[in-house]
C-alpha atoms as a PDB file:
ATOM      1  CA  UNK A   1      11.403  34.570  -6.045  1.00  0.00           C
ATOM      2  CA  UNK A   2      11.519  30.893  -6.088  1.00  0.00           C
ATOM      3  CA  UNK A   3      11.127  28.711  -8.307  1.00  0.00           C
ATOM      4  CA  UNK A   4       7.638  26.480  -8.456  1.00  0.00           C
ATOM      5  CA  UNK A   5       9.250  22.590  -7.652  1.00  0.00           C
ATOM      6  CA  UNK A   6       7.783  20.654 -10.116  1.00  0.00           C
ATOM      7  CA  UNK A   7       4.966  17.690  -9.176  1.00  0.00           C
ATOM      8  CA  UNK A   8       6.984  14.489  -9.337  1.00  0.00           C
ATOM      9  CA  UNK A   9       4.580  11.664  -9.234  1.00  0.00           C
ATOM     10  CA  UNK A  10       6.823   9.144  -7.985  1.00  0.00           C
ATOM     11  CA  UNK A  11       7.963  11.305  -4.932  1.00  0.00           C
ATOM     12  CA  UNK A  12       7.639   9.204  -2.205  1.00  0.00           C
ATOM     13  CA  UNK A  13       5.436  11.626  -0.189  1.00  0.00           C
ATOM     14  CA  UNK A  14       3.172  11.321  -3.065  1.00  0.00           C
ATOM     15  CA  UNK A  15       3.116   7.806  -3.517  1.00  0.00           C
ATOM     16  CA  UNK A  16       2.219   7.483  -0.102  1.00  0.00           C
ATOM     17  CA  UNK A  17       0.122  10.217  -0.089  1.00  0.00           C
ATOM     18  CA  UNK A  18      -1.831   8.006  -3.139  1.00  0.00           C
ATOM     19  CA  UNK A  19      -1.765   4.942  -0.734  1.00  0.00           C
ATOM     20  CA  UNK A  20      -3.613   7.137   2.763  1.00  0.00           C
ATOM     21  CA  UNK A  21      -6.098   8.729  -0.028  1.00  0.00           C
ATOM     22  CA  UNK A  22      -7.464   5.014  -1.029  1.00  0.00           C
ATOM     23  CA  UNK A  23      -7.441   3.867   2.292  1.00  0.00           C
ATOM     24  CA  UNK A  24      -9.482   7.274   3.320  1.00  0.00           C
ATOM     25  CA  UNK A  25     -12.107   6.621   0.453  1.00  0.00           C
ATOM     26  CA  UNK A  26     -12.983   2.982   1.658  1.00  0.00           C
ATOM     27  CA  UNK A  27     -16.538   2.337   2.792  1.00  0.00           C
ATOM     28  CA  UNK A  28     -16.696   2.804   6.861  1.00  0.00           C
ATOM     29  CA  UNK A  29     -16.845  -1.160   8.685  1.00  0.00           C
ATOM     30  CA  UNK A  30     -18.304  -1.857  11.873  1.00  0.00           C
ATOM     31  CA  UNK A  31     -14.749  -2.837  13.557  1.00  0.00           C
ATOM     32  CA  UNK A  32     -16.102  -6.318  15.114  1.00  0.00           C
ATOM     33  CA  UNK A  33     -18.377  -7.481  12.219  1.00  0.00           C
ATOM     34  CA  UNK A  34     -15.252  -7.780   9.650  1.00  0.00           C
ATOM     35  CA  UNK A  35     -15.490 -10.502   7.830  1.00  0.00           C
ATOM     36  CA  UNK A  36     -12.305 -12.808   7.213  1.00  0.00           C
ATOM     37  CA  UNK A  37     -10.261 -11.451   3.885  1.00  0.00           C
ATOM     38  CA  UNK A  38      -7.188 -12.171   2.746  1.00  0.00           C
ATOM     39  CA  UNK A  39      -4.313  -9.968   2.515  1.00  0.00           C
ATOM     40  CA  UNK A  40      -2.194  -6.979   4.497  1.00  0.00           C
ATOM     41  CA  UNK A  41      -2.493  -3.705   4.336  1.00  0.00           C
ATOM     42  CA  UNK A  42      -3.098  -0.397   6.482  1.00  0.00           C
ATOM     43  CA  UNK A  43      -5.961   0.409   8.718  1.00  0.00           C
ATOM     44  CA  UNK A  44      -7.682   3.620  10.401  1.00  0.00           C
ATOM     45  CA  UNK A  45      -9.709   2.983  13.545  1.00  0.00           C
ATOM     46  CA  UNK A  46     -12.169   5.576  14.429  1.00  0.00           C
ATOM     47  CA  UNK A  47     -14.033   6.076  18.039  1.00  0.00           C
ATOM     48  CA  UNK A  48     -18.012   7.093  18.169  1.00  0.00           C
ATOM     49  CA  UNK A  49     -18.608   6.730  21.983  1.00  0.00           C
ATOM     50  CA  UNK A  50     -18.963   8.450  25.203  1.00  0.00           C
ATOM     51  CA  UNK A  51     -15.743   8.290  26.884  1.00  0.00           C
ATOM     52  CA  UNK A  52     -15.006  12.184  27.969  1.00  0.00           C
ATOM     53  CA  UNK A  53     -11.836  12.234  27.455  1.00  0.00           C
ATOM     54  CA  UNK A  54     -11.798  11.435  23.328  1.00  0.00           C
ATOM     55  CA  UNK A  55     -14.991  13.692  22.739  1.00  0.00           C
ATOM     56  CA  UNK A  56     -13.043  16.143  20.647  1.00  0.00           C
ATOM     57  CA  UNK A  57     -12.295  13.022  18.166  1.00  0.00           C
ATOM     58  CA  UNK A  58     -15.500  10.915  18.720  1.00  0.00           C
ATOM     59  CA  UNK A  59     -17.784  10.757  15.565  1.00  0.00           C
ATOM     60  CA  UNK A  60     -20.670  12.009  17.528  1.00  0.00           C
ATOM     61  CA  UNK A  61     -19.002  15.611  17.832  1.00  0.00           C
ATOM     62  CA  UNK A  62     -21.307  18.066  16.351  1.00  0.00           C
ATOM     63  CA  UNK A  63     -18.763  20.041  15.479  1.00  0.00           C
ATOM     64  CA  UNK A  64     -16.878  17.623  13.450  1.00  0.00           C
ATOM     65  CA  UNK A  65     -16.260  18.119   9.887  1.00  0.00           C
ATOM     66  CA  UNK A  66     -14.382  14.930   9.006  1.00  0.00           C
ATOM     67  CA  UNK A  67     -13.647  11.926  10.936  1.00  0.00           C
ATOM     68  CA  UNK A  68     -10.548  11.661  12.956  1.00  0.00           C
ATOM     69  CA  UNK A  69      -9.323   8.256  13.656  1.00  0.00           C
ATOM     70  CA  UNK A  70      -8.333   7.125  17.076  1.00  0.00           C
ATOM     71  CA  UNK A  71      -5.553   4.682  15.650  1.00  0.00           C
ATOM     72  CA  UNK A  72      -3.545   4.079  12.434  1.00  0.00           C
ATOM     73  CA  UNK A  73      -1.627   0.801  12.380  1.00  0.00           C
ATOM     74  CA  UNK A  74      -0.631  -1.801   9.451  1.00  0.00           C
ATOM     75  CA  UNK A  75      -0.895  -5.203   9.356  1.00  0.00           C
ATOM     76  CA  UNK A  76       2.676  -6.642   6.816  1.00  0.00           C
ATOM     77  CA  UNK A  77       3.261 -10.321   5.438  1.00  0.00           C
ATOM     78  CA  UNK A  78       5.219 -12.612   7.889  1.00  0.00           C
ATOM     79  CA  UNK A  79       7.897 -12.657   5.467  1.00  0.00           C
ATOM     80  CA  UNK A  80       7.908  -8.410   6.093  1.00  0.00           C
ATOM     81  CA  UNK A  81       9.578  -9.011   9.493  1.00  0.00           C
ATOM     82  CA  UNK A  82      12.736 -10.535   7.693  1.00  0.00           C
ATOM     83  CA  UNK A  83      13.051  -7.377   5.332  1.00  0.00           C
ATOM     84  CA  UNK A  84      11.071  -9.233   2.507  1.00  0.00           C
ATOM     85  CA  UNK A  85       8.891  -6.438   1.697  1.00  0.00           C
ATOM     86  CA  UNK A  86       8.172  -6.641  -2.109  1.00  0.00           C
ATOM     87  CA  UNK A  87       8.865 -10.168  -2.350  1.00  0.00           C
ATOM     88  CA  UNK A  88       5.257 -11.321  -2.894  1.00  0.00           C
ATOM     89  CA  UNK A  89       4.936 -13.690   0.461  1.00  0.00           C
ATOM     90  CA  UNK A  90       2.016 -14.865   0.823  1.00  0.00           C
ATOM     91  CA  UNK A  91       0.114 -12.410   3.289  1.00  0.00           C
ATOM     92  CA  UNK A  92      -2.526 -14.789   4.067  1.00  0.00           C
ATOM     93  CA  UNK A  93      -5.400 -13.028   6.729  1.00  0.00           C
ATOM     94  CA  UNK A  94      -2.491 -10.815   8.144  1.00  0.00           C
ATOM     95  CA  UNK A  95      -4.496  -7.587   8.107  1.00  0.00           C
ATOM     96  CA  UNK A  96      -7.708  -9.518   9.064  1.00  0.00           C
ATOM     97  CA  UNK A  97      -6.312 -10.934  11.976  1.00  0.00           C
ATOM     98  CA  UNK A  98      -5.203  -7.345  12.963  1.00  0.00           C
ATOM     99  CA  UNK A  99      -8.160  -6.089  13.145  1.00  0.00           C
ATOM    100  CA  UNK A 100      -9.708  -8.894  14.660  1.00  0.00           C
ATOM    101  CA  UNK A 101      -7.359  -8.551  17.692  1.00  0.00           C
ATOM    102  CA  UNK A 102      -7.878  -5.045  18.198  1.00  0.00           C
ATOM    103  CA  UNK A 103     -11.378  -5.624  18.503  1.00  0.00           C
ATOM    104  CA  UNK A 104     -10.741  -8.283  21.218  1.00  0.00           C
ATOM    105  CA  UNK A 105      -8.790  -5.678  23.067  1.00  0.00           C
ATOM    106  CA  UNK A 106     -11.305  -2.944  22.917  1.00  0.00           C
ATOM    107  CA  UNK A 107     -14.058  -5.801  24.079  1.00  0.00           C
ATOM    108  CA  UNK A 108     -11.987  -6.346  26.986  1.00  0.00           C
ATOM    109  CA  UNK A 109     -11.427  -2.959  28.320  1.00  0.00           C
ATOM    110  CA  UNK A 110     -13.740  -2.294  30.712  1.00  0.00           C
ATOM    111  CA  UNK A 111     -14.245   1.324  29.692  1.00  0.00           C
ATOM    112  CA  UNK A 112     -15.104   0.977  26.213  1.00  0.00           C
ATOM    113  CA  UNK A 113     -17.590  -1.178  23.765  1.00  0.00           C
ATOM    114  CA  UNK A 114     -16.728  -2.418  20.627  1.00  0.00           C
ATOM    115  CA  UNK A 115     -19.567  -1.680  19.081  1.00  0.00           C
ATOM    116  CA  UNK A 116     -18.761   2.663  19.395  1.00  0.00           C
ATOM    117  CA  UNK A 117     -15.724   1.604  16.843  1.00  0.00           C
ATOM    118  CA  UNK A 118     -15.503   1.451  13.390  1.00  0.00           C
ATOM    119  CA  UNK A 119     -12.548   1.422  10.581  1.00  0.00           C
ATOM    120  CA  UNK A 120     -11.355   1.701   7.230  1.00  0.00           C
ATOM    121  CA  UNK A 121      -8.985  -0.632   5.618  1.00  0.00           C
ATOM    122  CA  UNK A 122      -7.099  -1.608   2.252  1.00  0.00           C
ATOM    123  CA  UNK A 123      -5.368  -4.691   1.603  1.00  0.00           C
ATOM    124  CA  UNK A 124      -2.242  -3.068  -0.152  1.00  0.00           C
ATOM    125  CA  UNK A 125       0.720  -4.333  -1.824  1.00  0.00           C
ATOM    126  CA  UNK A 126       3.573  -4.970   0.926  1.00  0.00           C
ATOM    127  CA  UNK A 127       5.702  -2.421  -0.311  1.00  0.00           C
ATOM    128  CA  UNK A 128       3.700   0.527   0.167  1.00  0.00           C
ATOM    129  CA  UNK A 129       2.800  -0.434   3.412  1.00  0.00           C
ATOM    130  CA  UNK A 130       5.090   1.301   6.139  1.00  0.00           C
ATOM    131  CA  UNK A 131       4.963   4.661   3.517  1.00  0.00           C
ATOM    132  CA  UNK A 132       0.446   4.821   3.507  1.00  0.00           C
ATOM    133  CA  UNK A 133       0.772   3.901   7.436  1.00  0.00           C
ATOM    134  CA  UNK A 134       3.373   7.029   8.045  1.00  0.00           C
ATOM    135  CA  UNK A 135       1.698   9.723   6.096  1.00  0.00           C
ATOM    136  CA  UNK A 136      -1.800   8.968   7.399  1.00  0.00           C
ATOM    137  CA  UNK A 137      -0.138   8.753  11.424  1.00  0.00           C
ATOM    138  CA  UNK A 138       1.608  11.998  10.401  1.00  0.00           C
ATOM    139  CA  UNK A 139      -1.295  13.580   8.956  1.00  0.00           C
ATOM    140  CA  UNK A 140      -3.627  13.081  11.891  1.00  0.00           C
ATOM    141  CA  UNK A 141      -1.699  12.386  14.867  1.00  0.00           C
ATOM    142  CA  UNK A 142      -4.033   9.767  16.190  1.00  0.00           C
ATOM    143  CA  UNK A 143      -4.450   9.675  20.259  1.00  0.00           C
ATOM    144  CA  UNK A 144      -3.402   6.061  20.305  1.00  0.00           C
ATOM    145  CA  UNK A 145      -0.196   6.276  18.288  1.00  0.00           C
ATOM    146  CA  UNK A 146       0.969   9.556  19.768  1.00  0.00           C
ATOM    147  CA  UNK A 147      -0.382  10.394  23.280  1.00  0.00           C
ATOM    148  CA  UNK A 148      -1.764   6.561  24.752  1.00  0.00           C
ATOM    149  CA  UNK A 149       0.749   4.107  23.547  1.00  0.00           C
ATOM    150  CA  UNK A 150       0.219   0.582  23.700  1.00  0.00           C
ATOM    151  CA  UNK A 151      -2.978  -0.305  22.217  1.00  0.00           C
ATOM    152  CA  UNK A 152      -0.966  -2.545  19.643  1.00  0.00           C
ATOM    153  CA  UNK A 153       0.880  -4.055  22.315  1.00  0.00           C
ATOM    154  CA  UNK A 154       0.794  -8.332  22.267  1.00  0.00           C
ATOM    155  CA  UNK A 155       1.398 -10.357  25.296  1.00  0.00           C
ATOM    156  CA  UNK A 156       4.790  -9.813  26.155  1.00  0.00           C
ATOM    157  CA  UNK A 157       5.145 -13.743  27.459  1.00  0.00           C
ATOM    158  CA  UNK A 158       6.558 -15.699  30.192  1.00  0.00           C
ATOM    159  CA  UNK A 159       9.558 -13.603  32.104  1.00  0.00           C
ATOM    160  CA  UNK A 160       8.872 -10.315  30.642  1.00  0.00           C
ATOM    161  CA  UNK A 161       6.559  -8.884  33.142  1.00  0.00           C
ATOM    162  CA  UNK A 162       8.961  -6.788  35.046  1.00  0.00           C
ATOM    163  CA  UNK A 163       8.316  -4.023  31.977  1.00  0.00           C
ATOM    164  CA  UNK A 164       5.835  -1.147  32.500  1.00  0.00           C
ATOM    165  CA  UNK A 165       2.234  -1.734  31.956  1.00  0.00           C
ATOM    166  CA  UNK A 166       1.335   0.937  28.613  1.00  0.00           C
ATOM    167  CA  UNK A 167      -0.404   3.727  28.928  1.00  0.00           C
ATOM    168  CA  UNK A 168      -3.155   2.545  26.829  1.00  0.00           C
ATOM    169  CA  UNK A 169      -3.680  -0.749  29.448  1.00  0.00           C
ATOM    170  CA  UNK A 170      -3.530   1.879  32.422  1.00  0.00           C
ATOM    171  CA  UNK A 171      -6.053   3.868  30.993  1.00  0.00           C
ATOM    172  CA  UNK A 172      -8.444   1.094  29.368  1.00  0.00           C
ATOM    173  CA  UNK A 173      -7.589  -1.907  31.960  1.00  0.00           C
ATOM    174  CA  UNK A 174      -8.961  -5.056  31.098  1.00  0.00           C
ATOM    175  CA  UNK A 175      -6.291  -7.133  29.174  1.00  0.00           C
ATOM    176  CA  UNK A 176      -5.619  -9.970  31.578  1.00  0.00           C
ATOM    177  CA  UNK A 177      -1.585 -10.057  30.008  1.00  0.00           C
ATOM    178  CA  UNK A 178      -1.370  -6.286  30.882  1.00  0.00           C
ATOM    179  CA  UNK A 179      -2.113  -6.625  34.598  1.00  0.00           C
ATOM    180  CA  UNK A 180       0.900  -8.748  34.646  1.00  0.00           C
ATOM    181  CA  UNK A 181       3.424  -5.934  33.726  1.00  0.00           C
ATOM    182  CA  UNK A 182       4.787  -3.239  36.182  1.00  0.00           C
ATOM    183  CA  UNK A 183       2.053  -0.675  37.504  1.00  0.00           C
ATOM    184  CA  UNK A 184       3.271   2.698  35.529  1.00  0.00           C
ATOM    185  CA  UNK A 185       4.295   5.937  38.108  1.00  0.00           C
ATOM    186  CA  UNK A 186       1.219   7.261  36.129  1.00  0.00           C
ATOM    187  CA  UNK A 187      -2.223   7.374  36.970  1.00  0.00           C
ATOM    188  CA  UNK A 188      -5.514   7.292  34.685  1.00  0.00           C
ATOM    189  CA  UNK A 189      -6.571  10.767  36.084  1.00  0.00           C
ATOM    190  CA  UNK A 190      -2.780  12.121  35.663  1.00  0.00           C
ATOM    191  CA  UNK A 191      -2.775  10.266  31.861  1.00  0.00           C
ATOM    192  CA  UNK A 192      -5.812  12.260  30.913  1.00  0.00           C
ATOM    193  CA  UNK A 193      -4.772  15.374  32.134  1.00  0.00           C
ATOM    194  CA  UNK A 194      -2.581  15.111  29.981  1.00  0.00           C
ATOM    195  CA  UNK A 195      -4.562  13.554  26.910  1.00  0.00           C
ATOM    196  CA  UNK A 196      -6.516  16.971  27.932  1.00  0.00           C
ATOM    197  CA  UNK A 197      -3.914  19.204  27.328  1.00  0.00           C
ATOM    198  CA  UNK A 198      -2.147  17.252  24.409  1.00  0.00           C
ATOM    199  CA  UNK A 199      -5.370  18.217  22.572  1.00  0.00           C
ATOM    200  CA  UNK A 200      -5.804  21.826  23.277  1.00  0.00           C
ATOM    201  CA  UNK A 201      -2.516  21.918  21.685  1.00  0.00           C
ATOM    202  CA  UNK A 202      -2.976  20.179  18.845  1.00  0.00           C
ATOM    203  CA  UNK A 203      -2.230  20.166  15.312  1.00  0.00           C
ATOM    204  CA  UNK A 204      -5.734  20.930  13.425  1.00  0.00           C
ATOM    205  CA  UNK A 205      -6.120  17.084  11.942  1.00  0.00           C
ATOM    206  CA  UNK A 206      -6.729  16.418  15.429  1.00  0.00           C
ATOM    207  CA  UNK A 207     -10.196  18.960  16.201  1.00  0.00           C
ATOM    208  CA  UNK A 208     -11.234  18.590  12.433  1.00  0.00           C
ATOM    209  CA  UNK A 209     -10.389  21.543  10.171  1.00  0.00           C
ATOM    210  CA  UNK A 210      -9.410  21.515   7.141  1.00  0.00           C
END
């Protein structure tokens, strides 16, 4: 028989386990009302609209339990992306301005409306960060960070074009950058056959049971 392993509350699973339970019990926000804040932190996005293809996640399932985000993403100081996690920079509107942009890419798609999205964040201190944003991406598997890639994606710039357009842009095209990049050898029927199967397959989190 084995042993019971004892509860160690400074495991790191468990300290970042701590971290995806806050950011679960926050208060639900219309994702392009938010009001500028200041700080970083993680984020859950969740979907409530029509689109076919993410009714198995969308909030207006009836047989929904729980909500399952669509996206899990963090927003880190600008010091962060030196290694300076834990430092104390100054995070100024980092996870604010996040959020903000995400909402500008959903209101540019021409498939979706802002208003069907709506999120949970906590400002967070910069440390605990990447550890809350992995647990709660490996706990639901959300579409956009697993299956349609490229929601996060920023304007690649001036002579980087000749990379693939995402998956996320090919599906939900709108982004003016994105129709710069190279067309992908996929199609949006062919990506959502495969969204289609991805879910029949997959883990729980993703269909809401507990």
């Amino acid at each position: 028989m084995n042993p019971e392993m004892p509860y160690n509350p400074l495991d790191k699973h468990n300290l970042g386990k701590s971290v995806a339970d806050a950011l679960l019990a926050r208060q639900n926000t219309a994702l392009g009302e938010i009001e500028a804040f200041s700080g970083a932190g993680i984020y859950a996005i969740y979907y409530s609209g029509k689109f076919r293809p993410y009714a198995a996640i969308s909030s207006r399932s009836d047989v929904l339990q729980r909500e399952i985000p669509i996206y899990v993403g963090k927003a880190v100081p600008p010091g962060a992306r030196k290694g300076n996690f834990g430092l104390n920079s100054d995070p100024g509107q980092a996870l604010f301005r996040r959020l903000k942009e995400h909402a500008e890419s959903i209101r540019l798609a021409t498939n979706l409306e802002v208003r069907d999205f709506h999120c949970r964040y906590l400002v967070v201190d910069d440390i605990w960060i990447p550890l809350g944003e992995a647990l709660l991406i490996a706990k639901f598997s959300p579409l956009w960070n697993k299956i349609i890639d490229g929601f996060g994606n920023h304007d690649p710039g001036s002579g980087r074009y000749n990379q693939l357009r995402s998956r996320w842009d090919t599906l939900h095209p709108g982004r003016p950058w994105a129709f710069k990049c190279q067309e992908r050898p996929e199609t949006q029927i062919q990506i959502i056959e495969e969204l289609r199967a991805y879910l029949l397959t997959a883990p729980d989190t993703i269909i809401g049971d507990e």
